[in-house]
PDB file of N, CA and C in Angstrom:
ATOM      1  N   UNK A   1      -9.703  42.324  73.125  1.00  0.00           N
ATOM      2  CA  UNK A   1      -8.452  43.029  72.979  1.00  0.00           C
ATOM      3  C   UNK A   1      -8.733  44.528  72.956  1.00  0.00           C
ATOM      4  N   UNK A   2      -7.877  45.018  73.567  1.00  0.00           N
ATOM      5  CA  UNK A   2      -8.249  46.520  73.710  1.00  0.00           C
ATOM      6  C   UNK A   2      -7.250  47.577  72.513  1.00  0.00           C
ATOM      7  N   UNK A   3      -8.033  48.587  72.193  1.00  0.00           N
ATOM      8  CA  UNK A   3      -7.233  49.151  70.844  1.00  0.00           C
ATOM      9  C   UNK A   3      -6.609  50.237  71.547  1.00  0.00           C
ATOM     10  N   UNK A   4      -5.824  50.833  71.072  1.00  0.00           N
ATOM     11  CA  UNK A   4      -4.510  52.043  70.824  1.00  0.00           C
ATOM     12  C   UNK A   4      -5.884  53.150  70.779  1.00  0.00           C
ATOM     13  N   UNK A   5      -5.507  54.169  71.933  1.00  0.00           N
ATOM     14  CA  UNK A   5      -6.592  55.316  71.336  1.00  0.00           C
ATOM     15  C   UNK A   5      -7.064  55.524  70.227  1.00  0.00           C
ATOM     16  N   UNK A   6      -5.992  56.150  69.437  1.00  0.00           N
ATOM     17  CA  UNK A   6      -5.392  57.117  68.412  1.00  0.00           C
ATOM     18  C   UNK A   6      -5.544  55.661  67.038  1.00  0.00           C
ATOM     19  N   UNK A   7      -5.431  53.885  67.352  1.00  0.00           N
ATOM     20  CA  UNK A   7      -6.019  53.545  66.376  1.00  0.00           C
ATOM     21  C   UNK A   7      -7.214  53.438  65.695  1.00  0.00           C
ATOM     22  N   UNK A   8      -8.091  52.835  64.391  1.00  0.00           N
ATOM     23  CA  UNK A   8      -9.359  52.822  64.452  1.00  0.00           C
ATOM     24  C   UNK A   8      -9.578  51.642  64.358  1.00  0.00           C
ATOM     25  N   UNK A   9     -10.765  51.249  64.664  1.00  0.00           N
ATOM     26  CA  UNK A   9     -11.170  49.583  64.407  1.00  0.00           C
ATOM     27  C   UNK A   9      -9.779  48.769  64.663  1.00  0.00           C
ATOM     28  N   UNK A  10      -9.137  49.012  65.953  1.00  0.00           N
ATOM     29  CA  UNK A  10      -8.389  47.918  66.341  1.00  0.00           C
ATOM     30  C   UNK A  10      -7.208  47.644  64.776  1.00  0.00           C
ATOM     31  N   UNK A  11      -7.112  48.597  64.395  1.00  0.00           N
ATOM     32  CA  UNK A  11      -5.789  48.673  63.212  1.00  0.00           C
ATOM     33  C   UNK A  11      -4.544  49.534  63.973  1.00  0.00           C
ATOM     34  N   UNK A  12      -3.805  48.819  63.386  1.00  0.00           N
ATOM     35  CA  UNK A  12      -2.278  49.088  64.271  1.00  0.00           C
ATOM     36  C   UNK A  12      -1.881  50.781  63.897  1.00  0.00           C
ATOM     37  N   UNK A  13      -1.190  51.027  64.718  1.00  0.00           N
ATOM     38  CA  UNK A  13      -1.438  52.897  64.776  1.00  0.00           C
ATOM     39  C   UNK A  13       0.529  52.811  63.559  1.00  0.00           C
ATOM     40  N   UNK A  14       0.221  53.420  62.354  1.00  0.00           N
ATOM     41  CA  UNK A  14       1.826  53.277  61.635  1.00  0.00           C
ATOM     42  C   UNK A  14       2.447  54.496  62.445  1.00  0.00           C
ATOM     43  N   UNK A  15       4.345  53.750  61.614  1.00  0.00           N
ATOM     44  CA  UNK A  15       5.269  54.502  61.926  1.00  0.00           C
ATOM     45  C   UNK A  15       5.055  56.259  61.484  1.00  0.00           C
ATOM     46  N   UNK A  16       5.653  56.909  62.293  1.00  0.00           N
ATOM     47  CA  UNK A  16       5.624  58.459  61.862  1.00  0.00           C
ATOM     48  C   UNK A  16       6.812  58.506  62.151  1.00  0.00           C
ATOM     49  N   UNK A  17       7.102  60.357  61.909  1.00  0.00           N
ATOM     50  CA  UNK A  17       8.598  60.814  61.763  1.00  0.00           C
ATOM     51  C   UNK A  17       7.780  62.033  62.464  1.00  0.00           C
ATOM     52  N   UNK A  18       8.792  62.689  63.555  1.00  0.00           N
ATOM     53  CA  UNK A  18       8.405  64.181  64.452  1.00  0.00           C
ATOM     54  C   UNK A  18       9.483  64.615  64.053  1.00  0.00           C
ATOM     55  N   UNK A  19       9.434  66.122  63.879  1.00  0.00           N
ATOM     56  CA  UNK A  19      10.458  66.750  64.029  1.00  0.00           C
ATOM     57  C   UNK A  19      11.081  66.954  65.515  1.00  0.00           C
ATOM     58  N   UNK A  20      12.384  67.549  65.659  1.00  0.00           N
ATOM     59  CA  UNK A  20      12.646  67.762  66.807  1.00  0.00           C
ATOM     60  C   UNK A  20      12.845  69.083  66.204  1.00  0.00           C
ATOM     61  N   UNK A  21      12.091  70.191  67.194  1.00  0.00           N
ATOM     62  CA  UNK A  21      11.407  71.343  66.908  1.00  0.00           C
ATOM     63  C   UNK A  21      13.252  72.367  67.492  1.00  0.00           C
ATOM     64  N   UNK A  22      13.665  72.135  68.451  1.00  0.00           N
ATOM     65  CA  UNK A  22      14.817  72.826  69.414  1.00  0.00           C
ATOM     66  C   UNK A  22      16.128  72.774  68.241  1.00  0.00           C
ATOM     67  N   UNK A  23      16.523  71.223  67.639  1.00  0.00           N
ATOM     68  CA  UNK A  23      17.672  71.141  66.847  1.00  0.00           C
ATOM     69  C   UNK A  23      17.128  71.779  65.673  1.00  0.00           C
ATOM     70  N   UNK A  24      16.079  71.904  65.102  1.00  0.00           N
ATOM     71  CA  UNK A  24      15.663  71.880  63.912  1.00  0.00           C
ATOM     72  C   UNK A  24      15.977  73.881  64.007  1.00  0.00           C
ATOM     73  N   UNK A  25      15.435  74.406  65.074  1.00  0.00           N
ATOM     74  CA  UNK A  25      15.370  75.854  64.656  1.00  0.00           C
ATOM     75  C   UNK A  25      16.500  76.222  64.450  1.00  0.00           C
ATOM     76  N   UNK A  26      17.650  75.453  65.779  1.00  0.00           N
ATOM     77  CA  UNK A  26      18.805  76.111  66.403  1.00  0.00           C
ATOM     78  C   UNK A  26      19.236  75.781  64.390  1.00  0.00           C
ATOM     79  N   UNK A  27      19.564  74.859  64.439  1.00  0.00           N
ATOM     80  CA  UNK A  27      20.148  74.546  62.703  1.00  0.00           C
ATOM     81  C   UNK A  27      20.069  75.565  61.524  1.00  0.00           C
ATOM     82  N   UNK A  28      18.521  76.177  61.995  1.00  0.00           N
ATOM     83  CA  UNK A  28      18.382  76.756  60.806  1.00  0.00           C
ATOM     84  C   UNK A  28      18.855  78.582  61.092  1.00  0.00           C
ATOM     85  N   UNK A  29      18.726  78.880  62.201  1.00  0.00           N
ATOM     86  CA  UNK A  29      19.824  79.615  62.742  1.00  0.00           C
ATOM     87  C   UNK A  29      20.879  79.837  62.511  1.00  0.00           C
ATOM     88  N   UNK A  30      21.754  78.821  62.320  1.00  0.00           N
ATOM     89  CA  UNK A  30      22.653  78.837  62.073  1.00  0.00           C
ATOM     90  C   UNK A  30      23.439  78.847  61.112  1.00  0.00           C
ATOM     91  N   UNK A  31      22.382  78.253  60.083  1.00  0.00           N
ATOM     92  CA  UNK A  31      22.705  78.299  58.656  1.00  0.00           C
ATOM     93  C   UNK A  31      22.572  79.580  57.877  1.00  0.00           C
ATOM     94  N   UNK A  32      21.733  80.414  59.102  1.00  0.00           N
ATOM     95  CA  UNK A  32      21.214  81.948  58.391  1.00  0.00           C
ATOM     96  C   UNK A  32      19.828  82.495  57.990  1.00  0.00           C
ATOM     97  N   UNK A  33      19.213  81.354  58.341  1.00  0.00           N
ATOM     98  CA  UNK A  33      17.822  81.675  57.870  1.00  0.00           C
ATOM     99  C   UNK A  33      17.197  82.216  59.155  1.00  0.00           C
ATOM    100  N   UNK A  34      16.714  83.516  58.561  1.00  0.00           N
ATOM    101  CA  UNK A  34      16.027  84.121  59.829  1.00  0.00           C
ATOM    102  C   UNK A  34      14.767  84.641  59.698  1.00  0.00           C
ATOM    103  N   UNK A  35      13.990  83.612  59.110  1.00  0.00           N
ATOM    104  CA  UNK A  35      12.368  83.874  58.843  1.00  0.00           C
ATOM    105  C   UNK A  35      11.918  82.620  58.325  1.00  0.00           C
ATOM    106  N   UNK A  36      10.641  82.155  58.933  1.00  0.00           N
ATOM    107  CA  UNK A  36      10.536  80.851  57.879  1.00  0.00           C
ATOM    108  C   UNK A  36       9.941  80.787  56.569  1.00  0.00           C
ATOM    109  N   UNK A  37       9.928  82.157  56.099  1.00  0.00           N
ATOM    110  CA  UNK A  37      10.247  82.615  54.508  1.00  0.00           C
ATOM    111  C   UNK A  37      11.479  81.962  54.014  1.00  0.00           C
ATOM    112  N   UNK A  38      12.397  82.470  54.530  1.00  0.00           N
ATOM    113  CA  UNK A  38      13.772  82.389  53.869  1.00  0.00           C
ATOM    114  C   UNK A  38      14.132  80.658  53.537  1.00  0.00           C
ATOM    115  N   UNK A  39      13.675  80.367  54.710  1.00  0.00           N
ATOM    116  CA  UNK A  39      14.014  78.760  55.083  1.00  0.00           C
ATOM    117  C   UNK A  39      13.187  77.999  54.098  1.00  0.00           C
ATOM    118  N   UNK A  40      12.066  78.284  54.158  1.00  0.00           N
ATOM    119  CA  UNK A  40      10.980  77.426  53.459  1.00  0.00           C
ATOM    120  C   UNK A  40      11.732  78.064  51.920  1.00  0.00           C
ATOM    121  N   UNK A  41      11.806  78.982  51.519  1.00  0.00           N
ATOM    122  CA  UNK A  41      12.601  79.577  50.237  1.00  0.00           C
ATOM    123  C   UNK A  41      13.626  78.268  49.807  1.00  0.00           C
ATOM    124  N   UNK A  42      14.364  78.029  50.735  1.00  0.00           N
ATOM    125  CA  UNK A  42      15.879  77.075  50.572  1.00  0.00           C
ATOM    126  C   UNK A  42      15.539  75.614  50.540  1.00  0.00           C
ATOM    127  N   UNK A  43      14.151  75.336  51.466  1.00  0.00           N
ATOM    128  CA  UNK A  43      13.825  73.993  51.428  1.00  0.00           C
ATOM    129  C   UNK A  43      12.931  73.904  50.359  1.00  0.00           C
ATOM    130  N   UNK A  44      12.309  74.924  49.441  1.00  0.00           N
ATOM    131  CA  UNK A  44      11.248  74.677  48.027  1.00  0.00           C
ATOM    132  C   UNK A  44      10.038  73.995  48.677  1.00  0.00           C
ATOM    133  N   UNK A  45       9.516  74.890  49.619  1.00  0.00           N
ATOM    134  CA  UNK A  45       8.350  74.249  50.270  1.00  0.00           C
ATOM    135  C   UNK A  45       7.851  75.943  50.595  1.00  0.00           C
ATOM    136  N   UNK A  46       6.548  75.460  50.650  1.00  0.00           N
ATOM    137  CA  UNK A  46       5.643  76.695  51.462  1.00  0.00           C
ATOM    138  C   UNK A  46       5.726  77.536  52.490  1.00  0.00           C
ATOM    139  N   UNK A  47       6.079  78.299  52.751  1.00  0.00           N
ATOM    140  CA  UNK A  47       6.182  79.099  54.509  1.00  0.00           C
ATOM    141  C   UNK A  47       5.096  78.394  54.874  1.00  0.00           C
ATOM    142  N   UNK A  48       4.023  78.403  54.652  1.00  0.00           N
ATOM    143  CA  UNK A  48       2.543  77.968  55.231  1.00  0.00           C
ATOM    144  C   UNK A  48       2.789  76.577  55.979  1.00  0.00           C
ATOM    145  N   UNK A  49       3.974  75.543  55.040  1.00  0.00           N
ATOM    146  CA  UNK A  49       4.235  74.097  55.391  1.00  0.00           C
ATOM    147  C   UNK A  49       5.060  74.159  56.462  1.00  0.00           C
ATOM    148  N   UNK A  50       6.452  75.294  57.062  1.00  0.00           N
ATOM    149  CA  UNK A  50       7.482  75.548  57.725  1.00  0.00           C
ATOM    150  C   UNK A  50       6.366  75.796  59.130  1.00  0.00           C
ATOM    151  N   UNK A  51       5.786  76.747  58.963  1.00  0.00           N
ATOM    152  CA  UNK A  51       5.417  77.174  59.887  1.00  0.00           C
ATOM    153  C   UNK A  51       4.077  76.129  60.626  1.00  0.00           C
ATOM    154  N   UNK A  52       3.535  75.592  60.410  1.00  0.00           N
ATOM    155  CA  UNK A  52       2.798  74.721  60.728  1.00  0.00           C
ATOM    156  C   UNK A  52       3.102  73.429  61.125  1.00  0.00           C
ATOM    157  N   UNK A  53       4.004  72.988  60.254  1.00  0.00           N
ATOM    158  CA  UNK A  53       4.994  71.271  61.103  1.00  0.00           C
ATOM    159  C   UNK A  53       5.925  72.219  62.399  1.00  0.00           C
ATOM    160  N   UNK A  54       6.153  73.615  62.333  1.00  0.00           N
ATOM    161  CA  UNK A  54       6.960  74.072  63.656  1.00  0.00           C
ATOM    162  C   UNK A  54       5.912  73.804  64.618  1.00  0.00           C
ATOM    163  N   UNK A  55       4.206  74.465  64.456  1.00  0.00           N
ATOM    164  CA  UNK A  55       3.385  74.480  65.701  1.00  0.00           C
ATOM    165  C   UNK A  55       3.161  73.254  65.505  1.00  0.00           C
ATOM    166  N   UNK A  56       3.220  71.918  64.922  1.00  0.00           N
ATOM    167  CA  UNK A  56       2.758  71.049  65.178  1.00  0.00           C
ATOM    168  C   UNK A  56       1.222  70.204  64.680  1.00  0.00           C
ATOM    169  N   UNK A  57       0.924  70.851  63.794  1.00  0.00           N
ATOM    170  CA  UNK A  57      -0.190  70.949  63.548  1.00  0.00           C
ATOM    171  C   UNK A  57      -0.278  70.481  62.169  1.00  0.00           C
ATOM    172  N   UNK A  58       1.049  70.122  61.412  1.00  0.00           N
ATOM    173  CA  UNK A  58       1.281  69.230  60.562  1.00  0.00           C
ATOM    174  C   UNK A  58       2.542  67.966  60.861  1.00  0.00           C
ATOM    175  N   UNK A  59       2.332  67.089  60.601  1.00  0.00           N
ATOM    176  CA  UNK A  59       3.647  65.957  60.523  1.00  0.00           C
ATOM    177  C   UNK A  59       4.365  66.394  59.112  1.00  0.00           C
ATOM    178  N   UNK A  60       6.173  66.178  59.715  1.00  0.00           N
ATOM    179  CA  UNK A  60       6.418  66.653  58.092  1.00  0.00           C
ATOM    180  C   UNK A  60       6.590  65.469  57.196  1.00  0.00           C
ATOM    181  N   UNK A  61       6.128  65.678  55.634  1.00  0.00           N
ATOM    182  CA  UNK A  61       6.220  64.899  54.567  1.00  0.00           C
ATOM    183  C   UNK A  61       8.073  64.742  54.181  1.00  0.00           C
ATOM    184  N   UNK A  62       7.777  64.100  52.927  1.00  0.00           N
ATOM    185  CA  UNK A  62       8.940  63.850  52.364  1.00  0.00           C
ATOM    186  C   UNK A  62       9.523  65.226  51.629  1.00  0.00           C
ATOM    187  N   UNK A  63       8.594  65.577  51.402  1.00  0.00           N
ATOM    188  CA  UNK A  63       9.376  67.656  50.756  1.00  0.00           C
ATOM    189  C   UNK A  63       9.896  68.104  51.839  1.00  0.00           C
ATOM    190  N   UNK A  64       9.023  68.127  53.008  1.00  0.00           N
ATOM    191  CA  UNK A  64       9.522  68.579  54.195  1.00  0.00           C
ATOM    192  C   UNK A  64      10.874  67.973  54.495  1.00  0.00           C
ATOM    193  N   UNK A  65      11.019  66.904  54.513  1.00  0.00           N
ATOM    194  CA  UNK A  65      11.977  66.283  54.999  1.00  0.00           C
ATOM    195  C   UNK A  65      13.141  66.496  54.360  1.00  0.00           C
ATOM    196  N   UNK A  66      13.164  66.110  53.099  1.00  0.00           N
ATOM    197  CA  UNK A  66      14.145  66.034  51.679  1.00  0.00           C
ATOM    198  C   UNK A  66      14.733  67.972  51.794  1.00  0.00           C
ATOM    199  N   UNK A  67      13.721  68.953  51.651  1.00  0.00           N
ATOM    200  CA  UNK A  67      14.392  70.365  51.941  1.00  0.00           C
ATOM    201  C   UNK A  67      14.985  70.693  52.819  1.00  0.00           C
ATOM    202  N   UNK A  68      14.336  70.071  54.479  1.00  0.00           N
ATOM    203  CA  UNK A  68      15.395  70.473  55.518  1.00  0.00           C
ATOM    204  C   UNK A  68      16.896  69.399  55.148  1.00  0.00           C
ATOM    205  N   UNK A  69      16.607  68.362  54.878  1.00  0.00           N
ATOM    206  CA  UNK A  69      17.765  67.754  54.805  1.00  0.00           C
ATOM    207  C   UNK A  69      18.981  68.268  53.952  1.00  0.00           C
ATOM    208  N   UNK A  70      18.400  69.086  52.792  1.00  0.00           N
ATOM    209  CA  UNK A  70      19.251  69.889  51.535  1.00  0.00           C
ATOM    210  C   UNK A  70      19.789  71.343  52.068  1.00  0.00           C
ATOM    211  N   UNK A  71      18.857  71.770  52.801  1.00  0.00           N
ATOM    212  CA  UNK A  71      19.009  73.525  53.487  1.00  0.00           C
ATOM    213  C   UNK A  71      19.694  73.564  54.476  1.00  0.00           C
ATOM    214  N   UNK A  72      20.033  72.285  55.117  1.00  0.00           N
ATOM    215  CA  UNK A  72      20.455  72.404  56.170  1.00  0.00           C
ATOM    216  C   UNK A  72      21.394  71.573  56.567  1.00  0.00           C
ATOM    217  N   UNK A  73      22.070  71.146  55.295  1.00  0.00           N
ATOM    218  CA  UNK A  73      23.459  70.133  55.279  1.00  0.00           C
ATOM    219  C   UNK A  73      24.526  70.692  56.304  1.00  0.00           C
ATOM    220  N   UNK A  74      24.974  70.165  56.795  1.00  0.00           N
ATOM    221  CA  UNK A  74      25.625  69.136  56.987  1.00  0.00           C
ATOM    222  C   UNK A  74      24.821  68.147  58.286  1.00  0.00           C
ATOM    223  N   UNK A  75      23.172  68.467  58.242  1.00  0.00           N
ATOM    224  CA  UNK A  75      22.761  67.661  59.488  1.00  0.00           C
ATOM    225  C   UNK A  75      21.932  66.786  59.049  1.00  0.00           C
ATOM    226  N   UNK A  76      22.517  65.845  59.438  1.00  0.00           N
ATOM    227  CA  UNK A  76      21.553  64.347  59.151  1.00  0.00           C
ATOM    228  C   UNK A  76      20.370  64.333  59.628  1.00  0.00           C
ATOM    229  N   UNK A  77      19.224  63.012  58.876  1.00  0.00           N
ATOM    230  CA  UNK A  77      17.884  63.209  59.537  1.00  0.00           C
ATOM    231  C   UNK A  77      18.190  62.944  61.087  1.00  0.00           C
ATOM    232  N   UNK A  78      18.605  62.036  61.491  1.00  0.00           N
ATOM    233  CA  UNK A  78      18.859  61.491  62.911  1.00  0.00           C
ATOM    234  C   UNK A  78      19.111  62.919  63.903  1.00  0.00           C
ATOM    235  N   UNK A  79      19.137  64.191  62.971  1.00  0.00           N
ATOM    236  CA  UNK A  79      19.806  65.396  64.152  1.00  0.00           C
ATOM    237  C   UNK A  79      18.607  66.179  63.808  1.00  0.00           C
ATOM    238  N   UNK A  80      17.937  65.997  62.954  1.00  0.00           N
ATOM    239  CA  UNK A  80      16.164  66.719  63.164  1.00  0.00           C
ATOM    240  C   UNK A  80      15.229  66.531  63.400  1.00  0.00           C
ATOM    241  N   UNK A  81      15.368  65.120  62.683  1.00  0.00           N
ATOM    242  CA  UNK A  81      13.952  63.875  63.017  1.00  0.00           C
ATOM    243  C   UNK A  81      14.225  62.633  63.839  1.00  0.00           C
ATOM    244  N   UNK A  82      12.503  62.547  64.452  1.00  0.00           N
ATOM    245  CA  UNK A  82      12.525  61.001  65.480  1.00  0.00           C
ATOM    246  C   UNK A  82      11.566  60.071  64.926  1.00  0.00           C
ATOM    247  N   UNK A  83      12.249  58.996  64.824  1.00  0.00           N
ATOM    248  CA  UNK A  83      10.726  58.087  64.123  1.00  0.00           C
ATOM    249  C   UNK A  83      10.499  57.365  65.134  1.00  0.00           C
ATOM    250  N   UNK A  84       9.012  57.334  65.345  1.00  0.00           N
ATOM    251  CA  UNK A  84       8.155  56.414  66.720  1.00  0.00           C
ATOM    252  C   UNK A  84       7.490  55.816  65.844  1.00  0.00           C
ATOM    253  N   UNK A  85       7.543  54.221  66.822  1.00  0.00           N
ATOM    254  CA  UNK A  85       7.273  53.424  65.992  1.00  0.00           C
ATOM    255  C   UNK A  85       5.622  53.403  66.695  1.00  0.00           C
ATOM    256  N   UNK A  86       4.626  53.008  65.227  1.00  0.00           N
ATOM    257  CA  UNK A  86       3.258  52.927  66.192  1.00  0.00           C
ATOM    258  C   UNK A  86       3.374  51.241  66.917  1.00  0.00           C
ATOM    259  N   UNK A  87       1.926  51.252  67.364  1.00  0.00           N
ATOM    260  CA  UNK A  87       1.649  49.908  67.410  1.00  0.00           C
ATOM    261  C   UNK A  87       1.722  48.800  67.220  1.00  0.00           C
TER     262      UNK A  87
END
């Protein structure tokens, strides 16, 4: 049986959550935040955490998630986040 790149030892690759990087900025735009100081300020998370799940270079957690979801009401996860299912 052949494995999933990205799995190890033939273990099933789990579900994740991506941001969608385009709705997520335009949103926060719009809400007024115009630095990801300000934003990360409103979501009670790190600039360091904002700016790094933007390049990609982090997946966002549940702070992540739970602050944009609070900072940026009235948009549901379904209008920021995509969950792919692994393996």
């Amino acid at each position: 049986m052949e494995s999933h790149p990205c799995s190890q030892e033939g273990q099933a690759v789990p579900n994740t959550i991506l941001l969608l990087e385009e709705p997520f900025k335009k949103a926060a735009a719009l809400a007024g935040y115009t630095s990801d100081y300000a934003l990360a300020k409103a979501m009670d998370v790190n600039r360091s955490t904002v700016t790094r799940v933007l390049a990609g270079d982090l997946q966002p957690g549940p702070a992540f998630i739970g602050g944009a979801l609070l900072a940026l009401a009235p948009m549901e996860f379904k209008d920021l986040f995509q969950v792919v299912r692994g393996d």
